[in-house]
C-alpha atoms as a PDB file:
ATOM      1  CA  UNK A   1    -127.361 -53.966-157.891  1.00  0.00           C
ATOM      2  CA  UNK A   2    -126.298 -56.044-160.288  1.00  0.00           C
ATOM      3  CA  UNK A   3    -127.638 -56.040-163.859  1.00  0.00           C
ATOM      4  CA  UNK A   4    -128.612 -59.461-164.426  1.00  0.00           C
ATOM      5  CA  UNK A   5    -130.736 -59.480-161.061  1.00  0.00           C
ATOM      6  CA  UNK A   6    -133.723 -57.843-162.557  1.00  0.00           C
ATOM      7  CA  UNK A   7    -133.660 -54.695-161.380  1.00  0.00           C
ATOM      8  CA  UNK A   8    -135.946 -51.907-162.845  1.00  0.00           C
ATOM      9  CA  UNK A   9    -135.909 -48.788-164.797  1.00  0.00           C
ATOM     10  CA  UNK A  10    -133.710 -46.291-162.615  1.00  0.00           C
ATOM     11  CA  UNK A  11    -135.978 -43.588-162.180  1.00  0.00           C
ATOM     12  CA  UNK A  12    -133.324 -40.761-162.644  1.00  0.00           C
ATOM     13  CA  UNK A  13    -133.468 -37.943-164.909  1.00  0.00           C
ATOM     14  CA  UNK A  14    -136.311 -36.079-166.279  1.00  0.00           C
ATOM     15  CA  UNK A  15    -139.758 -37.887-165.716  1.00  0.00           C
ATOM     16  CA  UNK A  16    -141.745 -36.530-168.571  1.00  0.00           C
ATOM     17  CA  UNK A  17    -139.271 -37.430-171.018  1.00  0.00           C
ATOM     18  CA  UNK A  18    -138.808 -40.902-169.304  1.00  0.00           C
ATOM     19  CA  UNK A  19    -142.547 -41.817-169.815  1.00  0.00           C
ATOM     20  CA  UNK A  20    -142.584 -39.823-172.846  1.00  0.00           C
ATOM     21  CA  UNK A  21    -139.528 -42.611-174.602  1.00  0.00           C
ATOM     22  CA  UNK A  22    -141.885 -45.346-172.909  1.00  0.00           C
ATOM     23  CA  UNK A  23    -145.161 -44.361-174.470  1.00  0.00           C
ATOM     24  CA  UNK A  24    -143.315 -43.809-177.923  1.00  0.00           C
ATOM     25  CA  UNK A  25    -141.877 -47.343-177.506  1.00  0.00           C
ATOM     26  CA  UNK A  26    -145.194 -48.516-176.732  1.00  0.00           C
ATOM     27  CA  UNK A  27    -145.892 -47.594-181.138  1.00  0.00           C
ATOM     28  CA  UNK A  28    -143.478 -50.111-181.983  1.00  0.00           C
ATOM     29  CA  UNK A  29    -145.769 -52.911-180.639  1.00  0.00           C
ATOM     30  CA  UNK A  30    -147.914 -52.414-183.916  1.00  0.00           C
ATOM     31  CA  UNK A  31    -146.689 -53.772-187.245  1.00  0.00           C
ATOM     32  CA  UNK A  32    -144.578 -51.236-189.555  1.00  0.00           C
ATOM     33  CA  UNK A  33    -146.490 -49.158-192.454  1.00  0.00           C
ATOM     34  CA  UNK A  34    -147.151 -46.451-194.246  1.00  0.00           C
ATOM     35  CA  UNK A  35    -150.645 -44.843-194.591  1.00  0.00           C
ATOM     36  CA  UNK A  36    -151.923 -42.192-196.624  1.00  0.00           C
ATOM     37  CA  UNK A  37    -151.902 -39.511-194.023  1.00  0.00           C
ATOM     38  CA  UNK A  38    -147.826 -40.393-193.642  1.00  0.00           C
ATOM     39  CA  UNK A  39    -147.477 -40.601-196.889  1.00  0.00           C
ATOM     40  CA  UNK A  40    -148.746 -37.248-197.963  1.00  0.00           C
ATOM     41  CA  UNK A  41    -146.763 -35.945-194.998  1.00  0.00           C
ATOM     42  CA  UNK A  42    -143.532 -37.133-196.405  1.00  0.00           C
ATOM     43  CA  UNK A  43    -144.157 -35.162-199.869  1.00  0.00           C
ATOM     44  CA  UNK A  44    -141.421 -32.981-200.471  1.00  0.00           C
ATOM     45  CA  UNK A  45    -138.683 -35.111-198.136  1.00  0.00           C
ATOM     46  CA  UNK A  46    -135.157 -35.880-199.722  1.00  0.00           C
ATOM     47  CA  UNK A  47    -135.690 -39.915-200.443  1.00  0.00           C
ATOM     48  CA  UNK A  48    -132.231 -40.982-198.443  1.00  0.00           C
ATOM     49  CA  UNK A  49    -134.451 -39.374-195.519  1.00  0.00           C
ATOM     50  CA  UNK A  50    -137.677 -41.483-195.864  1.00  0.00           C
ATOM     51  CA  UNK A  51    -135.454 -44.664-196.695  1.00  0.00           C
ATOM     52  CA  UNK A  52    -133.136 -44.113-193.290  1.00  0.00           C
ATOM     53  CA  UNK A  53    -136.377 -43.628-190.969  1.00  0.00           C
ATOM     54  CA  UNK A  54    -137.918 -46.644-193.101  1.00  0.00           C
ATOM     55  CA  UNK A  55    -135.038 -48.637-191.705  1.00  0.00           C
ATOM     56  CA  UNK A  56    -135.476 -47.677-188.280  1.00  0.00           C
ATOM     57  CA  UNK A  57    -138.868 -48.066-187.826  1.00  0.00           C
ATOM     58  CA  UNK A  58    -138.342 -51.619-189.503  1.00  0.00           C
ATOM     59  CA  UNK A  59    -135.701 -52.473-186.971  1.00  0.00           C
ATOM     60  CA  UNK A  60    -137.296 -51.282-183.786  1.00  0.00           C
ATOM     61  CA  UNK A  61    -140.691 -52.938-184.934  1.00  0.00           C
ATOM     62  CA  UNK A  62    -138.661 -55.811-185.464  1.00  0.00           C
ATOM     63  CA  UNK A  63    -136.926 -55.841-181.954  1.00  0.00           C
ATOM     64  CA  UNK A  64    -140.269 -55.090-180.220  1.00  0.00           C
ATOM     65  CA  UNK A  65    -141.670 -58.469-181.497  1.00  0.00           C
ATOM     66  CA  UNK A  66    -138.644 -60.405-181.322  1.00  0.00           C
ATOM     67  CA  UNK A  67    -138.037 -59.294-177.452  1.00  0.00           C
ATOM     68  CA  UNK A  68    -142.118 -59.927-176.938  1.00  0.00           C
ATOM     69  CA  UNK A  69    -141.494 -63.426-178.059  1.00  0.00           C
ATOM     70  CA  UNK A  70    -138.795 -64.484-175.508  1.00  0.00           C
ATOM     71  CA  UNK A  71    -140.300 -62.537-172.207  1.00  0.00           C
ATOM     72  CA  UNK A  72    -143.645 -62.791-170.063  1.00  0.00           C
ATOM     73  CA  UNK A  73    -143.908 -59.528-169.626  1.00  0.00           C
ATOM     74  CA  UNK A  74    -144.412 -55.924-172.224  1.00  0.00           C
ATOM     75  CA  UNK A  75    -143.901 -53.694-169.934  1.00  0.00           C
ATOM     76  CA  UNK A  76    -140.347 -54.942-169.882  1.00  0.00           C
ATOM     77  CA  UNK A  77    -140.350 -55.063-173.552  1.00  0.00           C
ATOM     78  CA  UNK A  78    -141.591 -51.351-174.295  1.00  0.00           C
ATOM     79  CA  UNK A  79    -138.559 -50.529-171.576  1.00  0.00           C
ATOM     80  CA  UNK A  80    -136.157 -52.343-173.159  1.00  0.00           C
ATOM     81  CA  UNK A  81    -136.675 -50.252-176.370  1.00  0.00           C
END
């Protein structure tokens, strides 16, 4: 099948980590932040670290809302990511 015809997820590989990536891409529907818990968590971690994951939890919060603002549908969404 083509790509562009709107074919599904393949279901291929291992299926606990397949609905594990979907469930964790399912987090990125909230907004990104930093709460105390996480913050006292992140106490003795090198800063480059904490500003590289800040990043990327910016920019796949970011896609999550900007690919839930052009489709119907967030189960397509959370599969895209």
């Amino acid at each position: 099948m083509n790509a562009n015809t709107g074919a599904g997820i393949t279901h291929t590989g291992n299926v606990h980590l397949r609905s594990q990536l979907v469930e964790t891409a399912w987090g990125y529907k909230a907004r990104a932040g930093v709460g105390a818990t996480f913050r006292n968590r992140q106490g003795g971690v090198h800063p480059d670290t904490i500003a590289r994951s800040w990043a990327a939890q910016r920019r796949l919060c970011g896609r999550f809302h900007r690919l839930d603002a052009r489709k119907h549908n967030r189960k397509v969404v959370s599969t895209a990511i």
